[in-house]
C-alpha atoms as a PDB file:
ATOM      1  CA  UNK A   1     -26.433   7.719 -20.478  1.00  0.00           C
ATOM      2  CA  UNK A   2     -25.488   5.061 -17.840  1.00  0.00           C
ATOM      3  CA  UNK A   3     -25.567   5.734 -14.177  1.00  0.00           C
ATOM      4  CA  UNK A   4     -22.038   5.965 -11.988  1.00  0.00           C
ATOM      5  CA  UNK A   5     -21.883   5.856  -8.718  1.00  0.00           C
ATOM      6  CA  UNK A   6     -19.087   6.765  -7.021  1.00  0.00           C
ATOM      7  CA  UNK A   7     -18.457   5.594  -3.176  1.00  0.00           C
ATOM      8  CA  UNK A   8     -16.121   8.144  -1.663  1.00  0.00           C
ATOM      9  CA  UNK A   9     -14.929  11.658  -2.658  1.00  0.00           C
ATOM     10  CA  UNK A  10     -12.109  11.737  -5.600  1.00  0.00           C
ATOM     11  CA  UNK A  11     -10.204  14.446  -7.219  1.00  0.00           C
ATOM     12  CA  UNK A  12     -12.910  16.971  -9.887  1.00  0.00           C
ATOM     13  CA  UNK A  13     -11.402  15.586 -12.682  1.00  0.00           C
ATOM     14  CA  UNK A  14     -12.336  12.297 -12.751  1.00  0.00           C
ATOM     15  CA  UNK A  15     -16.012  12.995 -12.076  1.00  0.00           C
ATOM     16  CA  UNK A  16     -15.791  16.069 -14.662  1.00  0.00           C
ATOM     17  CA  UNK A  17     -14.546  12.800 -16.698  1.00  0.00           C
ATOM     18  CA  UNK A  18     -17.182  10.705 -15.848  1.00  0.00           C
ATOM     19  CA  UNK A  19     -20.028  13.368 -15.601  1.00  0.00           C
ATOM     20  CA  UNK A  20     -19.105  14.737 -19.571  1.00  0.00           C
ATOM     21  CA  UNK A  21     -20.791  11.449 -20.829  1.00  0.00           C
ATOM     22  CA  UNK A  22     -22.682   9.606 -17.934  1.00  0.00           C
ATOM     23  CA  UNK A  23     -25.239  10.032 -14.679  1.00  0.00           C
ATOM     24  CA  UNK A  24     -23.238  10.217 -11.723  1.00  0.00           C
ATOM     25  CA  UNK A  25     -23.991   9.847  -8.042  1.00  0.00           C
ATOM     26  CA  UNK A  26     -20.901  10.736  -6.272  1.00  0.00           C
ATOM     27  CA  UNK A  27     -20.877  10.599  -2.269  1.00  0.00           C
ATOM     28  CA  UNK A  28     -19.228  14.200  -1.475  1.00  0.00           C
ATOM     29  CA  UNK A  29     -19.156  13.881   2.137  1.00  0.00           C
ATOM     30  CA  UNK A  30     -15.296  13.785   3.889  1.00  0.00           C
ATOM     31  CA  UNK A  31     -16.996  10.748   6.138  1.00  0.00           C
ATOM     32  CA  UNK A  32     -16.707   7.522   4.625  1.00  0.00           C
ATOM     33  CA  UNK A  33     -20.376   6.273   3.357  1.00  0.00           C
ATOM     34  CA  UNK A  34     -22.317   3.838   5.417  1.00  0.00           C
ATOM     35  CA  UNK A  35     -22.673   0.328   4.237  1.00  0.00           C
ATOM     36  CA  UNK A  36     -27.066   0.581   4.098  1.00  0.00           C
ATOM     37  CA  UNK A  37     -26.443   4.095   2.409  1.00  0.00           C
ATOM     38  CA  UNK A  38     -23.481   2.683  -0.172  1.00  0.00           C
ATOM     39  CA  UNK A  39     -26.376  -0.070  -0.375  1.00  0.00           C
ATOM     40  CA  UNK A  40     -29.062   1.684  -1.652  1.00  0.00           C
ATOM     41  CA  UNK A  41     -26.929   3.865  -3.558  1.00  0.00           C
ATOM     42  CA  UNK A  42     -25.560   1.764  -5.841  1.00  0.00           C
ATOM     43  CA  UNK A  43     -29.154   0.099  -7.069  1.00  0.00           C
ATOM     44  CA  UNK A  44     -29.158   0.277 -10.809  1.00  0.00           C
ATOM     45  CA  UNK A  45     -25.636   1.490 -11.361  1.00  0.00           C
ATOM     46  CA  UNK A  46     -23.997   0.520 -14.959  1.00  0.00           C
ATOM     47  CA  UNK A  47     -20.231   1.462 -13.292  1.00  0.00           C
ATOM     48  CA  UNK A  48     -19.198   1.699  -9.531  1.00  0.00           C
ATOM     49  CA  UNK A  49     -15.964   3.518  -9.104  1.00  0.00           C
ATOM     50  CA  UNK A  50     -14.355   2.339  -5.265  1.00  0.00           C
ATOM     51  CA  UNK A  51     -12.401   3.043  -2.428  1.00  0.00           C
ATOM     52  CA  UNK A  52     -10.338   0.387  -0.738  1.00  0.00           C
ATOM     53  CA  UNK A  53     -12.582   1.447   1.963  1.00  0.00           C
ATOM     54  CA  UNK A  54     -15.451   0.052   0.828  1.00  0.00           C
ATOM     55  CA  UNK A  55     -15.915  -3.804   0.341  1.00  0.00           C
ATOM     56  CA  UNK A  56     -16.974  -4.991  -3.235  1.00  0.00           C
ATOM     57  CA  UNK A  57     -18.302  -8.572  -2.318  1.00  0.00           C
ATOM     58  CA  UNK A  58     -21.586 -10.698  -3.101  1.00  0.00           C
ATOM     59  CA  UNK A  59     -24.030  -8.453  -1.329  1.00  0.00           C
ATOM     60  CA  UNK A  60     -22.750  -5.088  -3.024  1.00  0.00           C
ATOM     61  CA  UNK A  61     -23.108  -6.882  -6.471  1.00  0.00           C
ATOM     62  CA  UNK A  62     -26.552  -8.283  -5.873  1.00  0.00           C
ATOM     63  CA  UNK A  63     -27.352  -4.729  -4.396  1.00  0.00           C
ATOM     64  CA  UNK A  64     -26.499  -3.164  -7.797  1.00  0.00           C
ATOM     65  CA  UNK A  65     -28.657  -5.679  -9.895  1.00  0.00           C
ATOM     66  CA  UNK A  66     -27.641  -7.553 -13.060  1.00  0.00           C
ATOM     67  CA  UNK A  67     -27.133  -4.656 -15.333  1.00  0.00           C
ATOM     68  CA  UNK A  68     -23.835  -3.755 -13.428  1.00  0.00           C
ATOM     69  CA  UNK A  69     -20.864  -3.864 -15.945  1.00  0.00           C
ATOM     70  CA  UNK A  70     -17.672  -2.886 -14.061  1.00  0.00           C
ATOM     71  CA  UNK A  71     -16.261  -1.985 -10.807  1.00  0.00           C
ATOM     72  CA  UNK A  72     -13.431   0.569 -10.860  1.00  0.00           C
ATOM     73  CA  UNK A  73     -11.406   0.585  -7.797  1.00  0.00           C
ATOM     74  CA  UNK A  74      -8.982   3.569  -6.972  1.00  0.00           C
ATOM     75  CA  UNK A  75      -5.811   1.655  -5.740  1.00  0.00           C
ATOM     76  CA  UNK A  76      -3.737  -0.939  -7.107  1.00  0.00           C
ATOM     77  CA  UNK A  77      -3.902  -3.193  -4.183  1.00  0.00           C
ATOM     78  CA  UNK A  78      -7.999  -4.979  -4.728  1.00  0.00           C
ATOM     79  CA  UNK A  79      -7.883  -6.984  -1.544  1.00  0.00           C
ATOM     80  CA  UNK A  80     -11.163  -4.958  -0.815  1.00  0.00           C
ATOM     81  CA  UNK A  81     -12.796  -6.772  -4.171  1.00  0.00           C
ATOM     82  CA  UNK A  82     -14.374 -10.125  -4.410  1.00  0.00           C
ATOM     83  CA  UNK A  83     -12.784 -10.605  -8.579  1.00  0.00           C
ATOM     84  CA  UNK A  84     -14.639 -14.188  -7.942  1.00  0.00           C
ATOM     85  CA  UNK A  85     -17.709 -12.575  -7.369  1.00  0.00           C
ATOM     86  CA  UNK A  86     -17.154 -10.209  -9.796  1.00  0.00           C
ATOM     87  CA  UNK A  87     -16.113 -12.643 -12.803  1.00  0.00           C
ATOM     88  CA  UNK A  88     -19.189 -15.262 -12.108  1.00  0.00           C
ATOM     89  CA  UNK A  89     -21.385 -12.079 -12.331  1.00  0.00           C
ATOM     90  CA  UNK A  90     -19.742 -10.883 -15.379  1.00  0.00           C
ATOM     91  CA  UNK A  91     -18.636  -7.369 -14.359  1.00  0.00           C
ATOM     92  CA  UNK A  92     -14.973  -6.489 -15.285  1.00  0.00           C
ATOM     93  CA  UNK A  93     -12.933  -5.219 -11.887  1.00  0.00           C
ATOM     94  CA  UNK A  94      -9.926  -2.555 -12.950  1.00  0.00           C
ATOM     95  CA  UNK A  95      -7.554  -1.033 -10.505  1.00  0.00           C
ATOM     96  CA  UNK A  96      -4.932   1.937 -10.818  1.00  0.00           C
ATOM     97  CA  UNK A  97      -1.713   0.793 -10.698  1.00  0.00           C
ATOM     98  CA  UNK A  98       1.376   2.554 -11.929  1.00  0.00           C
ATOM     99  CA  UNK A  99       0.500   5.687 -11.412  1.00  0.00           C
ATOM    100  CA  UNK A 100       1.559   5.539  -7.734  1.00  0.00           C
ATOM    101  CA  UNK A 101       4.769   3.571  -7.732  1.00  0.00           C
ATOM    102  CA  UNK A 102       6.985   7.142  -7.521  1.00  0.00           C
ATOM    103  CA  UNK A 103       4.855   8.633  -4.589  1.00  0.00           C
ATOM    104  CA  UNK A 104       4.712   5.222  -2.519  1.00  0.00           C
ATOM    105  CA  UNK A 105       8.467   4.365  -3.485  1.00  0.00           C
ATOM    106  CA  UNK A 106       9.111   7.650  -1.792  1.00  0.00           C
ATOM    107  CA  UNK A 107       7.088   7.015   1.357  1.00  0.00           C
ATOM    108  CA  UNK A 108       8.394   3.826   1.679  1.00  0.00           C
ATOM    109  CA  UNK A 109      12.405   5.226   1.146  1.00  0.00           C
ATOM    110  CA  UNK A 110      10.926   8.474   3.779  1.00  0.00           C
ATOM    111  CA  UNK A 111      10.035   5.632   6.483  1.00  0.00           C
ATOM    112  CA  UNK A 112      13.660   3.737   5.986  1.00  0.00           C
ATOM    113  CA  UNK A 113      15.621   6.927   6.610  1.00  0.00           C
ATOM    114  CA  UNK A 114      13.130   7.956   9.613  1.00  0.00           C
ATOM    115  CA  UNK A 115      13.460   4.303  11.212  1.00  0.00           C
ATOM    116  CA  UNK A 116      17.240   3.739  10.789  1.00  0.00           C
ATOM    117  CA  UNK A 117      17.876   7.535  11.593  1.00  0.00           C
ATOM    118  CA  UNK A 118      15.278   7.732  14.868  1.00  0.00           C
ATOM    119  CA  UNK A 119      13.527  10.883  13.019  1.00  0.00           C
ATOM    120  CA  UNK A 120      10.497  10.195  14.944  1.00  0.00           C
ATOM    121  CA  UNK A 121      12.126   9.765  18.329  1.00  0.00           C
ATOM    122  CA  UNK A 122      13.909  13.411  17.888  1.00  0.00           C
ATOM    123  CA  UNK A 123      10.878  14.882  16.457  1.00  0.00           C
ATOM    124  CA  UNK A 124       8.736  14.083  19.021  1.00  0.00           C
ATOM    125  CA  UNK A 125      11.646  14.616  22.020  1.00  0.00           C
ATOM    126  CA  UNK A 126      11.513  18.256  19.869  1.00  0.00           C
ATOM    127  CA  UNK A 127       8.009  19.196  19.931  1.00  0.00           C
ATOM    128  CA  UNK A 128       7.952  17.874  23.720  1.00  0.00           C
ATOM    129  CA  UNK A 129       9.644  20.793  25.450  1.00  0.00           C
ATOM    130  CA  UNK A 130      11.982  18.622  27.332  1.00  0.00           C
ATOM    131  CA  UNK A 131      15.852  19.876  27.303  1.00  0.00           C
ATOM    132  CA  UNK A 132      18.297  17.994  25.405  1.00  0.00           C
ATOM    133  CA  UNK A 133      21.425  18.526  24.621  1.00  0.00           C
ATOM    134  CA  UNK A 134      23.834  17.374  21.086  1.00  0.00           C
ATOM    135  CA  UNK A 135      26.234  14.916  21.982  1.00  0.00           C
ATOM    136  CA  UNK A 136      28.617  11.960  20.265  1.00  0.00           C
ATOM    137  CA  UNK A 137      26.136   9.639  21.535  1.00  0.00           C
ATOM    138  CA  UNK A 138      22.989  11.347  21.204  1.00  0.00           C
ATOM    139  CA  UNK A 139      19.921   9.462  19.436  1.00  0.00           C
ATOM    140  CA  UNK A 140      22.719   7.504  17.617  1.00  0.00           C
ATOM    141  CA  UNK A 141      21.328   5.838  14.211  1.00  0.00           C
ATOM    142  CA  UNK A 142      22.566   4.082  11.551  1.00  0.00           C
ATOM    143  CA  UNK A 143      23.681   4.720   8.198  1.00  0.00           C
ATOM    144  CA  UNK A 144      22.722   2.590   4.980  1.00  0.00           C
ATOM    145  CA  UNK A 145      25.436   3.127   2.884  1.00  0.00           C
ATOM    146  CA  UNK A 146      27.128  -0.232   2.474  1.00  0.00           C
ATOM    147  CA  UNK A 147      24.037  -2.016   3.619  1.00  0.00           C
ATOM    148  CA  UNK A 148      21.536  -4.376   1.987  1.00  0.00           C
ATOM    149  CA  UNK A 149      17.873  -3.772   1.068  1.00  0.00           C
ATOM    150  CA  UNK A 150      15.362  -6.763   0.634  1.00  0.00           C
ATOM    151  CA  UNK A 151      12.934  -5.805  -1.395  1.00  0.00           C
ATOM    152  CA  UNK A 152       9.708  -8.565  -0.558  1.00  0.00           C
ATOM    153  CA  UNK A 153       8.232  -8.100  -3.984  1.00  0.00           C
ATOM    154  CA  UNK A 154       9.479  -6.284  -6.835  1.00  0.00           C
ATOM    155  CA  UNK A 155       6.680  -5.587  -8.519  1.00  0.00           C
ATOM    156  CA  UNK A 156       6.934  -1.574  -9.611  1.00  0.00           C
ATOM    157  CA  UNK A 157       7.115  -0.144  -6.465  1.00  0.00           C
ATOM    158  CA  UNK A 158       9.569  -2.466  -5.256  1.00  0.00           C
ATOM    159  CA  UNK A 159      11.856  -1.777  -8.070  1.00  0.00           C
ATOM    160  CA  UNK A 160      11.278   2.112  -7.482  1.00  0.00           C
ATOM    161  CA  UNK A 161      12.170   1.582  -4.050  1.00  0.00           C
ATOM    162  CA  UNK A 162      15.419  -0.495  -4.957  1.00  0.00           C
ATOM    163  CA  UNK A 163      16.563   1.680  -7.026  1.00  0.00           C
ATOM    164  CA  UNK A 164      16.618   5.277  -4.284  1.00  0.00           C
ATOM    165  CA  UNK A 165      18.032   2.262  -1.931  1.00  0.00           C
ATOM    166  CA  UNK A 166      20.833   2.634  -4.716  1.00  0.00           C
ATOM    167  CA  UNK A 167      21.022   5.773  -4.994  1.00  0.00           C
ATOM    168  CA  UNK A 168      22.138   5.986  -0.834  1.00  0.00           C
ATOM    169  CA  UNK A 169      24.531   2.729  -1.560  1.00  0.00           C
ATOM    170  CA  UNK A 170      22.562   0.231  -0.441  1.00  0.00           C
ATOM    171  CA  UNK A 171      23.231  -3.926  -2.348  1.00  0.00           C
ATOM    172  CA  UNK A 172      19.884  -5.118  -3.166  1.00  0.00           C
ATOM    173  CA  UNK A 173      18.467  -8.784  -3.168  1.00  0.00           C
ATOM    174  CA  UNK A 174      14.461  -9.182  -3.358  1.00  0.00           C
ATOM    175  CA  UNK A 175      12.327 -12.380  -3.038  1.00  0.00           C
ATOM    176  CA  UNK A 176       9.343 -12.280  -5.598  1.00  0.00           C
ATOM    177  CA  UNK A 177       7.031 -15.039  -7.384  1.00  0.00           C
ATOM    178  CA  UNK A 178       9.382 -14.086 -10.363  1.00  0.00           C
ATOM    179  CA  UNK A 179      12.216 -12.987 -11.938  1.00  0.00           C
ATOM    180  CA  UNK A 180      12.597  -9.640 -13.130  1.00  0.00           C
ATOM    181  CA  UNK A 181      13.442  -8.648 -16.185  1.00  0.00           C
ATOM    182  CA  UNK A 182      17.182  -8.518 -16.220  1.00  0.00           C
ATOM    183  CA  UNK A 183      17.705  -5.454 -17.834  1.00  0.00           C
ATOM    184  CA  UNK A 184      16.286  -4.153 -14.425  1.00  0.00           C
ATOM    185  CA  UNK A 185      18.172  -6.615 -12.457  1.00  0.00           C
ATOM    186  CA  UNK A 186      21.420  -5.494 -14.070  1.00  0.00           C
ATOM    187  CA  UNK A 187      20.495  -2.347 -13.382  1.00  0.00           C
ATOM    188  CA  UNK A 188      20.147  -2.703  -9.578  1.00  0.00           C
ATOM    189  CA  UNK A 189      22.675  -5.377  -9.324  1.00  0.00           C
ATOM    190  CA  UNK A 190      19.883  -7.145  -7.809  1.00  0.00           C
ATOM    191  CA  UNK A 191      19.890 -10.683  -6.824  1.00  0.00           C
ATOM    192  CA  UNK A 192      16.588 -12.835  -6.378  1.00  0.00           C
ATOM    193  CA  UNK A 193      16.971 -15.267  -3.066  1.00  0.00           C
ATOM    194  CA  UNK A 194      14.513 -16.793  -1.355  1.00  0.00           C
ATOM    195  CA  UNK A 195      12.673 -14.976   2.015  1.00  0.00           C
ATOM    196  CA  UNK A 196      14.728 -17.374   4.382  1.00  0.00           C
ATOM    197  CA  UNK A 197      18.058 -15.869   3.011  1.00  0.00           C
ATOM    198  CA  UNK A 198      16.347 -12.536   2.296  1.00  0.00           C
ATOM    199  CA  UNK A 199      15.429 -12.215   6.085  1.00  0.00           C
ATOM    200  CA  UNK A 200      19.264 -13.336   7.195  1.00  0.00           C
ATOM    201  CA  UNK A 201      21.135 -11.409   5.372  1.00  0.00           C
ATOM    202  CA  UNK A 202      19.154  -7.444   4.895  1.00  0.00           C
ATOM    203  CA  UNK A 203      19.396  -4.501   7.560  1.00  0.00           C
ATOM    204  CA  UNK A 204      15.986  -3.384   6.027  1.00  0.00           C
ATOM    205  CA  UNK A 205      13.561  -5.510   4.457  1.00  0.00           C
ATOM    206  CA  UNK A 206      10.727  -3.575   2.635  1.00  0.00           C
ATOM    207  CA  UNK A 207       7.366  -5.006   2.123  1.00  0.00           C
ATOM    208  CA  UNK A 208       5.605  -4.820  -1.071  1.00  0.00           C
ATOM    209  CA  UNK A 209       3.643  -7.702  -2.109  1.00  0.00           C
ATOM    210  CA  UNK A 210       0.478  -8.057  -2.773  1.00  0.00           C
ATOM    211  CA  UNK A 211      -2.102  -8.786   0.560  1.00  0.00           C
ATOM    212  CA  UNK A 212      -3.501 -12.435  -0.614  1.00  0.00           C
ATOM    213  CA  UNK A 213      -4.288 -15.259   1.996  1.00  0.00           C
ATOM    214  CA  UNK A 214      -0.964 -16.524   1.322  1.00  0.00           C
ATOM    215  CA  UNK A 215       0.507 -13.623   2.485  1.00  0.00           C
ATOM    216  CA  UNK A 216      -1.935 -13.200   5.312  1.00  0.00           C
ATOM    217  CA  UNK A 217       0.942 -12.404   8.626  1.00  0.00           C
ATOM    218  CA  UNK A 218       3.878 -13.343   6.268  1.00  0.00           C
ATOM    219  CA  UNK A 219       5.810 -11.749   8.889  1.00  0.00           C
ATOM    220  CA  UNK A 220       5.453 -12.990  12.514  1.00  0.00           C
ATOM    221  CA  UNK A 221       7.332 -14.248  15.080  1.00  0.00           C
ATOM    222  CA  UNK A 222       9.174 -16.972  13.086  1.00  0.00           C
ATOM    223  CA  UNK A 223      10.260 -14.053  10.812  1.00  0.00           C
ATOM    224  CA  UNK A 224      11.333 -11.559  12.798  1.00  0.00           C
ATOM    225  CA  UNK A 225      13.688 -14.411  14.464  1.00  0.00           C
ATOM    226  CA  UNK A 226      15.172 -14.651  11.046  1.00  0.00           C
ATOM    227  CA  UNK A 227      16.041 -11.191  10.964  1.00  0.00           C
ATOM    228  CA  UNK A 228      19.380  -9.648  12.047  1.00  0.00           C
ATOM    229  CA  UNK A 229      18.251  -7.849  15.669  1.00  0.00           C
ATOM    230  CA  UNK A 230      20.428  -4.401  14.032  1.00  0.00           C
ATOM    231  CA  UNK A 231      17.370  -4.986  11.508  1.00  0.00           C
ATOM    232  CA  UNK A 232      14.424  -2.714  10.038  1.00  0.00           C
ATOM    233  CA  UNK A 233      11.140  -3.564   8.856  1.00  0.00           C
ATOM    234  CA  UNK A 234       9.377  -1.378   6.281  1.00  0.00           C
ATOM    235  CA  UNK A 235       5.591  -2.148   5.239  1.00  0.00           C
ATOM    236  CA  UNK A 236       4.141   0.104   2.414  1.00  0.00           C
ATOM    237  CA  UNK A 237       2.102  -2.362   1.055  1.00  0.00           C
ATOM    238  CA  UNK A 238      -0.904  -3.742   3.128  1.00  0.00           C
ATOM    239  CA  UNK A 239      -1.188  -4.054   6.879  1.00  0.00           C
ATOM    240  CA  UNK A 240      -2.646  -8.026   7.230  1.00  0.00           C
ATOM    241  CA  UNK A 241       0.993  -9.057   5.981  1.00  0.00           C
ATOM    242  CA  UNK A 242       2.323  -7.948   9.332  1.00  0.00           C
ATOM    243  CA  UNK A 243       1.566  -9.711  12.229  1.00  0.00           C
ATOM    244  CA  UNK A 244       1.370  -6.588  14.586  1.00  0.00           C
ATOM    245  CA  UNK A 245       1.179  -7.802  17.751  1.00  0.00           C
ATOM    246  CA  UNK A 246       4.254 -10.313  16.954  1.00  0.00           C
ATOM    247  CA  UNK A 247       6.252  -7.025  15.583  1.00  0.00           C
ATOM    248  CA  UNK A 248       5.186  -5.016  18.849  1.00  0.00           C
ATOM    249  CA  UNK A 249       6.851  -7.950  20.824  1.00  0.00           C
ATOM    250  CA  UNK A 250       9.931  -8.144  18.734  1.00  0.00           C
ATOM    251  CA  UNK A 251      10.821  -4.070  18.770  1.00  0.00           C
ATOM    252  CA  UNK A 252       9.840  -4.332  22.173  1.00  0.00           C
ATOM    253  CA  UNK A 253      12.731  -7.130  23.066  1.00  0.00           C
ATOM    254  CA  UNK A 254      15.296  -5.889  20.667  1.00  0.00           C
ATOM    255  CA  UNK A 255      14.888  -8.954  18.301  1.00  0.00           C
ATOM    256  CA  UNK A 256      14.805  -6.470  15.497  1.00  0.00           C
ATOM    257  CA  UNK A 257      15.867  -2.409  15.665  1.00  0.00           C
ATOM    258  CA  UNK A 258      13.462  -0.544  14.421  1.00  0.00           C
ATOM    259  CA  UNK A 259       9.966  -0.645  11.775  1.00  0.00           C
ATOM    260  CA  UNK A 260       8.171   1.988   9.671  1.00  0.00           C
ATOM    261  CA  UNK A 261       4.572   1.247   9.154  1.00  0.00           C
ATOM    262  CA  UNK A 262       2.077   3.127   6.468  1.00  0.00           C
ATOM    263  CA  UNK A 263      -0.673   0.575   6.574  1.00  0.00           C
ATOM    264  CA  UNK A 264      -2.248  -1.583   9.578  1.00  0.00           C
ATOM    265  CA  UNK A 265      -4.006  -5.111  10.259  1.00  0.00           C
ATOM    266  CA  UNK A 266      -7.745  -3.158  10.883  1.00  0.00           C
ATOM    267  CA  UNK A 267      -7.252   0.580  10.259  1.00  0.00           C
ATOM    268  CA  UNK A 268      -7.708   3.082  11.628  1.00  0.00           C
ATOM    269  CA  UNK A 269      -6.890   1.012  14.717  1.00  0.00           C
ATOM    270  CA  UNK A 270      -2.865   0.452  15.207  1.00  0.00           C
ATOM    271  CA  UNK A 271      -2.130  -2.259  18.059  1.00  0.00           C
ATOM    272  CA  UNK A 272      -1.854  -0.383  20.803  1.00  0.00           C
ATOM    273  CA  UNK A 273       1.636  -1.994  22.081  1.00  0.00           C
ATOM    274  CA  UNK A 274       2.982  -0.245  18.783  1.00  0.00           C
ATOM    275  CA  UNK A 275       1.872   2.998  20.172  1.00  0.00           C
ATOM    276  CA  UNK A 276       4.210   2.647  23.424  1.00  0.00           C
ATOM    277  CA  UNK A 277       7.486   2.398  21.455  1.00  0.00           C
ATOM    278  CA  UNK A 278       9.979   4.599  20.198  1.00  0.00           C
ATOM    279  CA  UNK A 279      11.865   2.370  17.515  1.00  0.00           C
ATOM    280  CA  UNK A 280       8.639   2.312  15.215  1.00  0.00           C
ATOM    281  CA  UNK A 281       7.380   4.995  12.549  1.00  0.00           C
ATOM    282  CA  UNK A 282       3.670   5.100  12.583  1.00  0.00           C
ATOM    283  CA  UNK A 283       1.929   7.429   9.658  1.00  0.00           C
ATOM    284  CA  UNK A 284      -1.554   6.996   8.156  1.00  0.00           C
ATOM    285  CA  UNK A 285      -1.916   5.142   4.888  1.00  0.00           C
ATOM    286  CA  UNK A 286       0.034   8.343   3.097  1.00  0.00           C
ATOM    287  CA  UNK A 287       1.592   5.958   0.538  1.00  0.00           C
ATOM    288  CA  UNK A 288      -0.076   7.507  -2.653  1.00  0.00           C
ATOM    289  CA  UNK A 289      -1.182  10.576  -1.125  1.00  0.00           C
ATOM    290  CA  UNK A 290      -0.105  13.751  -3.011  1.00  0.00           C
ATOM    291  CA  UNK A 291      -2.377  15.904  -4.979  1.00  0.00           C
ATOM    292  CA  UNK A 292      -0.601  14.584  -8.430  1.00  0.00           C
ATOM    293  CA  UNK A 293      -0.985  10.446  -7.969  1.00  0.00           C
ATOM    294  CA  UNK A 294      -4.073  10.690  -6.002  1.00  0.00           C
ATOM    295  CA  UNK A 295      -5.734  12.821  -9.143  1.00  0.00           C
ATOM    296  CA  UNK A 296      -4.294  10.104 -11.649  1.00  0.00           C
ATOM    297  CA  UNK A 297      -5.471   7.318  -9.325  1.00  0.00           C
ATOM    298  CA  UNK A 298      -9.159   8.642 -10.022  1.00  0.00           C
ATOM    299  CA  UNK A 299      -8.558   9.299 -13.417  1.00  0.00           C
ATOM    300  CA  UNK A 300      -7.458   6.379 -14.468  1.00  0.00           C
ATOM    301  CA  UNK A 301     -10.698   4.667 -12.601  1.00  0.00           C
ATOM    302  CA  UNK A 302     -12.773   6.927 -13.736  1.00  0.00           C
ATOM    303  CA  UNK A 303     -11.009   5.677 -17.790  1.00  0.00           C
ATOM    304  CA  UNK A 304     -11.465   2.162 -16.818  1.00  0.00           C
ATOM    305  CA  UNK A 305     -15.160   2.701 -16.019  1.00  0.00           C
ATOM    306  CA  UNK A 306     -15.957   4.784 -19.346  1.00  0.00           C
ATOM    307  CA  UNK A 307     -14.073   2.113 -21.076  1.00  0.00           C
ATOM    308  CA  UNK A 308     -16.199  -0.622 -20.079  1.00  0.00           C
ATOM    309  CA  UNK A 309     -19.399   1.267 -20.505  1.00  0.00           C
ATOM    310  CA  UNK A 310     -18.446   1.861 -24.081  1.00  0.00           C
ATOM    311  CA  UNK A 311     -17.565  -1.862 -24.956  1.00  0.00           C
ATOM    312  CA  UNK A 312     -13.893  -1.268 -24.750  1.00  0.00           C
ATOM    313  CA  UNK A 313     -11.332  -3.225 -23.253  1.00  0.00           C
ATOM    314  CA  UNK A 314     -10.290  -0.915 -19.883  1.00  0.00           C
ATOM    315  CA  UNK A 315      -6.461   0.301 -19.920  1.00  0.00           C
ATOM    316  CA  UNK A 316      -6.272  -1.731 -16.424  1.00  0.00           C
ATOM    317  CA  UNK A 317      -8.452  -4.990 -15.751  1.00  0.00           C
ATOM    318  CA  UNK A 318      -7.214  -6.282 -12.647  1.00  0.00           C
ATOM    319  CA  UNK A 319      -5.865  -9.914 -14.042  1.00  0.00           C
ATOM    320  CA  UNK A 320      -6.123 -12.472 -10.555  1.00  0.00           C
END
């Protein structure tokens, strides 16, 4: 039997997974582990399954020793693992994707319709006990039939978020490394332009590329410029691609409408100017979280770890 260690708590099933044919070490505490404790923990381990909380870099390897085999992270975003590290080492990095495209799609559609409706402005006058009153010009939003969607890469989600932005009559166009395949294209009548145009011509642009160093504050200042000022931004993906403080300042002088944010520069922390205003959606990193994706998240990790362990090739090797 090899020894797994696991760095955070994850759905039953996947350790019932792992535990039917290996040693594991699972941290079971709702705190997130400490970096000397994750440390020590993970000396001697065959297969470390991750959370994005935890950083997989040089000193986490070395910490495990040379008979380390694979690191399974549960996400598909692996901005949290060194692959470099990983490769020169020879231990095979996997991530989960897929299996969350529905449930983020659906956050990031939820935080369109909150922004561009002012949900969280009338929720929150609500809850506060002040009086208020209907009228024809009362917490006025706007509608997105008619409207265009930029998608800012259509990887899965981005296509699963095009296509409810369809569903609500939205035109699509989408900037991406790629092409899609035109099948889905057709499908979405969607047309591939590049961010300049993508940024001039969308009421909501929706953000899900991958976090690399390229994309490191792909939208600042200069950006939000571009952007129509009746505009909404939408970030699902990961928070470094925002510049925060630059979006604060832009909501804050009407440059663009309105933002929805699921995912932050240095969570927990949010910039605090974001916390003053009304026209942005703030909720916690809830892109993947119901009880159905976050249980195949782990289960797929926990597959890609017993794959490796066995000499198989794991369903999803992250390929950088």
């Amino acid at each position: 039997m090899s020894r797994v260690v696991v760095t955070g708590r994850i759905p039953d099933a996947a350790i019932e997974k792992l535990r039917a044919e290996h040693d594991v070490d699972a941290w079971s505490e709702s705190d997130s582990i400490s970096r000397s404790e994750l440390l020590s923990r993970v000396a001697g381990a065959d297969a470390i399954v991750t959370l994005l909380t935890e950083q997989v870099d040089a000193e986490l390897l070395d910490a495990a020793g040379p008979q380390l085999k694979v690191v399974a992270n549960v996400a598909v975003g692996y901005d949290n693992v060194d692959v470099a590290a990983c490769t020169a080492r020879g231990v095979i990095a996997t991530n989960t994707p897929g299996v969350l495209t529905e449930a983020t799609a659906d956050i990031a559609f939820s935080l369109i319709l909150m922004a561009t409706r002012r949900l969280g402005e009338g929720e929150r006058l609500v809850r506060s006990g002040e009086a208020w009153k209907w009228g024809m010009f009362f917490l006025l939003g706007s509608g997105l039939q008619g409207k265009t969607l930029g998608v800012v890469g259509m990887g899965g989600i981005g296509q699963a978020t095009a296509r409810r932005a369809r569903a609500f009559g939205m035109e699509i166009v989408y900037q991406s490394r790629s092409e899609i395949d035109p099948a889905i294209a057709d499908e979405l009548e969607a047309r591939r332009v590049d961010l300049d145009e993508l940024l001039a011509v969308s009421d909501v642009v929706s953000v899900h590329c991958p976090f690399t160093p390229d994309t490191h504050h792909l939208f600042g200042a200069a950006e939000f410029a571009a952007m129509k000022d009746s505009a909404t931004l939408v970030n699902t993906a990961r928070g470094p691609i925002v510049d925060e403080a630059a979006l604060a300042v832009a909501l804050r002088d009407g440059t663009i409408a309105g933002a929805g944010l699921d995912v932050y520069e240095r969570e927990p922390r949010v910039e605090p100017d974001l916390l003053e205003l009304d026209n942005v959606v703030l909720i916690p990193h809830l892109g993947s979280a119901t009880v159905e994706t976050r249980t195949a998240m782990a289960v797929l990790a926990a597959e890609n770890a017993l794959a490796v362990l066995s000499g198989e090739t794991p369903p999803t090797p992250i390929r950088a």
